[in-house]
Protein backbone atom coordinates (compact mmCIF):
# COMPACT_ATOMS: atom_id res chain seq x y z
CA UNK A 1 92.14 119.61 88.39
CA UNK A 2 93.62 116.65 86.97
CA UNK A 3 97.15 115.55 88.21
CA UNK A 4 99.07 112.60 86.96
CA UNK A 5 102.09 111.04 87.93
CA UNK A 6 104.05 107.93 90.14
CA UNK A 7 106.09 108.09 93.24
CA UNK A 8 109.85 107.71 92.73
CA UNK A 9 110.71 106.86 96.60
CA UNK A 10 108.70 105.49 99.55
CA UNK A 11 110.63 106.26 102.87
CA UNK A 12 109.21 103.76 105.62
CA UNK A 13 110.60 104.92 109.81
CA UNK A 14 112.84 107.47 107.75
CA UNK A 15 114.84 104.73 105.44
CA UNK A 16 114.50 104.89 101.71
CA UNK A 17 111.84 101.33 101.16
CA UNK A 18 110.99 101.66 97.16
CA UNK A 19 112.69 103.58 94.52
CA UNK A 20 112.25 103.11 90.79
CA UNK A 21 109.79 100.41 91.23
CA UNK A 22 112.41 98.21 92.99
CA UNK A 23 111.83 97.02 96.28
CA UNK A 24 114.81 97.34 98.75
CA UNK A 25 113.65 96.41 102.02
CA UNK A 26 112.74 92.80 103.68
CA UNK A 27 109.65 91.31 103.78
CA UNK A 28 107.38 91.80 106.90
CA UNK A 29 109.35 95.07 108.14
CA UNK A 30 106.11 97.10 107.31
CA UNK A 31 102.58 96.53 108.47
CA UNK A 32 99.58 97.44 107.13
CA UNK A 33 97.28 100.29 108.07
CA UNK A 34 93.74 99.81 107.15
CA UNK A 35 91.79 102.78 106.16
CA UNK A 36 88.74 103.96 104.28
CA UNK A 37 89.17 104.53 100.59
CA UNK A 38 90.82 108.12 99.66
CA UNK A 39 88.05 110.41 98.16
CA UNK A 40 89.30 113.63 96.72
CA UNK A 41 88.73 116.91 98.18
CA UNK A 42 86.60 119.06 96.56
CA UNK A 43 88.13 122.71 96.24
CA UNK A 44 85.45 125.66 96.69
């Protein structure tokens, strides 16, 4: 399966943070989250 595509909106604590490729919130309101790379699921 191949899937392509771009989100339109990132919501961060419920309010609307990125749309378009524009940035509409403040610096430093967000924090970040470290985690391990994302691997795709393989479907059976």
């Amino acid at each position: 399966m191949t899937v392509q595509g771009w989100p339109q909106m990132t919501f961060v604590r419920g309010e609307l943070a990125m749309q378009d490729g524009k940035v509409l919130r403040s610096r430093g309101e967000g924090r970040y989250l470290p985690a391990a790379p994302f691997r795709m699921p393989t479907l059976s």
